[in-house]
Protein backbone atom coordinates (compact mmCIF):
# COMPACT_ATOMS: atom_id res chain seq x y z
CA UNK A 1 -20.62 -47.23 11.01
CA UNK A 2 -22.15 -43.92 11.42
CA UNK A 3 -21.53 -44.06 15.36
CA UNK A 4 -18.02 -44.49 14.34
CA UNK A 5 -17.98 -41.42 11.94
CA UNK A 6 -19.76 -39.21 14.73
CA UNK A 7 -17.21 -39.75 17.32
CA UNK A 8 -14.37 -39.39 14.97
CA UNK A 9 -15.80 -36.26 14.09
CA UNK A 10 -16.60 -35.05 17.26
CA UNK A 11 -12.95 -36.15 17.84
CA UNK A 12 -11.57 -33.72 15.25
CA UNK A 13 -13.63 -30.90 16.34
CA UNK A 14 -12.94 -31.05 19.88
CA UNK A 15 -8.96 -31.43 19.28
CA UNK A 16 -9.08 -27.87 16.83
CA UNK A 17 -10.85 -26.25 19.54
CA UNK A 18 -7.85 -27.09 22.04
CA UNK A 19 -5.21 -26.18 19.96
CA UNK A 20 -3.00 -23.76 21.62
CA UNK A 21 -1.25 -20.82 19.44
CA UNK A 22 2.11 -20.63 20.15
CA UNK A 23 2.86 -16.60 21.16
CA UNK A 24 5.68 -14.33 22.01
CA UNK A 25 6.35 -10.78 22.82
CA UNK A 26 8.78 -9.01 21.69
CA UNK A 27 10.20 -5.28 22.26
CA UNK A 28 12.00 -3.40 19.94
CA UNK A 29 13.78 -0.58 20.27
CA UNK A 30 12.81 2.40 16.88
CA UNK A 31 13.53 5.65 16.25
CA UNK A 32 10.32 7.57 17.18
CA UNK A 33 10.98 11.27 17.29
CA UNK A 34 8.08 13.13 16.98
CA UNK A 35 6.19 13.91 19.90
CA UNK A 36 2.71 13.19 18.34
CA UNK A 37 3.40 10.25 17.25
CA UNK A 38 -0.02 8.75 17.91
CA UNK A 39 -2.10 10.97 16.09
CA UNK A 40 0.54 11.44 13.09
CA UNK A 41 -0.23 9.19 10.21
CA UNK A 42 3.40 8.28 9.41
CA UNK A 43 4.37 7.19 13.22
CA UNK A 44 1.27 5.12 14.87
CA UNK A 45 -0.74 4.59 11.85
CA UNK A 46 2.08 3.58 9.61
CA UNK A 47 4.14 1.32 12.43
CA UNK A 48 0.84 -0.42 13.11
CA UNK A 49 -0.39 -0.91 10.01
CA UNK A 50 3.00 -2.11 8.63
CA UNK A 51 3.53 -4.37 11.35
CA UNK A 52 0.50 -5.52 11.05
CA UNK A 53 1.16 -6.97 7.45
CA UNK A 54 3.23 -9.62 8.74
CA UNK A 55 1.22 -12.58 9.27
CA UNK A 56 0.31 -13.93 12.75
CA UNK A 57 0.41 -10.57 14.39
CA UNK A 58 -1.88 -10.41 17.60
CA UNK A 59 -1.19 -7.14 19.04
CA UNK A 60 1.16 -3.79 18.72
CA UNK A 61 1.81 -1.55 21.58
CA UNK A 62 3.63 1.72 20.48
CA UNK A 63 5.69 3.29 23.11
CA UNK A 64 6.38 6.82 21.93
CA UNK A 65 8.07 7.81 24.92
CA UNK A 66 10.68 5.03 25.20
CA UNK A 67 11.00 4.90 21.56
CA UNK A 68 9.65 0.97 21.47
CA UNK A 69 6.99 -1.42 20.07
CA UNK A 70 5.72 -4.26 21.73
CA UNK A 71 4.69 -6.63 19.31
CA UNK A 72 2.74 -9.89 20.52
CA UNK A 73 2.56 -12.54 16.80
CA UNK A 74 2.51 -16.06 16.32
CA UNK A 75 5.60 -18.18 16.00
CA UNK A 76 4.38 -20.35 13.45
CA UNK A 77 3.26 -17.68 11.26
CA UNK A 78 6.16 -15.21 11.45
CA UNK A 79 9.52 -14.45 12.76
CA UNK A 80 11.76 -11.51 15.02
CA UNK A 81 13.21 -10.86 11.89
CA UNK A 82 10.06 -10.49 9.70
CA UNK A 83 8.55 -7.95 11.98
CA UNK A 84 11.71 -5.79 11.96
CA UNK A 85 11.68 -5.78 8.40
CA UNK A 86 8.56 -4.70 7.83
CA UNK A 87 9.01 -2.21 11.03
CA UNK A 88 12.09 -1.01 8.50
CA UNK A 89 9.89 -0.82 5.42
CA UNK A 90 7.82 1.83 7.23
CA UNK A 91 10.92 4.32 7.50
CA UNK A 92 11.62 3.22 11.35
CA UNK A 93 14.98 1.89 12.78
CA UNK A 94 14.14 -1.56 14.30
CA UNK A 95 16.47 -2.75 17.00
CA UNK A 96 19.89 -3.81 14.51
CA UNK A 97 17.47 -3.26 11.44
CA UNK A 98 17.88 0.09 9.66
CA UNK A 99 15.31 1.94 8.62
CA UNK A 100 14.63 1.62 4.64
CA UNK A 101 15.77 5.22 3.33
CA UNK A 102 13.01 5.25 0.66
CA UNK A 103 10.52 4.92 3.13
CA UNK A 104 12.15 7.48 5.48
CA UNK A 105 12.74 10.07 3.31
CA UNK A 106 8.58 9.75 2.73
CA UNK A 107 8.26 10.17 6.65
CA UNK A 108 6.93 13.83 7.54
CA UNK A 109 10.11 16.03 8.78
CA UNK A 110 8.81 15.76 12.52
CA UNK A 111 9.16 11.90 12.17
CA UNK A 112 12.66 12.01 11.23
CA UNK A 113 15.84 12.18 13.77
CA UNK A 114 16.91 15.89 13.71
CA UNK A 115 20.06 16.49 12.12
């Protein structure tokens, strides 16, 4: 019997360890104006860390110069849509996605589109 628990144990441990997370990568297009944007606390800081609220996110690559973020995130823990959102909460434009205005109009004046 406890030959029989062992291997079924060993079993289960061996199968988590090959589980695979499921991945993407996605690119979308923001609004990034300013052109500090990685040392400014309401570009880089605040995309990241917003992003980064979503669950399942693996990585964020800011592009200030092409006005993008990369985001790498797990399917099963979050969505496209999700990650917009929250890119939205943070006062950016996200692809389709608007930015939220209260969270814009918080956004230093060189992080907002001139008028």
């Amino acid at each position: 019997m406890r030959s029989v628990l062992s291997a079924f144990l060993f079993m289960a441990i061996a199968a988590s360890g090959f589980a695979q997370e499921d991945l993407e990568t996605i690119t979308i297009k923001t609004s990034i104006v300013c052109n500090h944007c990685m040392e400014c606390d309401d570009c880089g800081y605040n995309i990241d860390t917003s992003i980064r609220k979503a669950k399942g996110i693996k990585k964020v690559v800011i592009d200030p110069e092409g006005s993008t973020v990369m985001v790498t995130y797990r399917t099963d823990k979050t969505t496209q849509e999700e990650i917009r959102i929250a890119l939205s909460k943070a006062g950016f434009d996200a692809d389709d996605v608007k930015a939220d205005p209260e969270a814009y109009a918080k956004l230093d004046g060189c992080c907002k589109k001139p008028e």
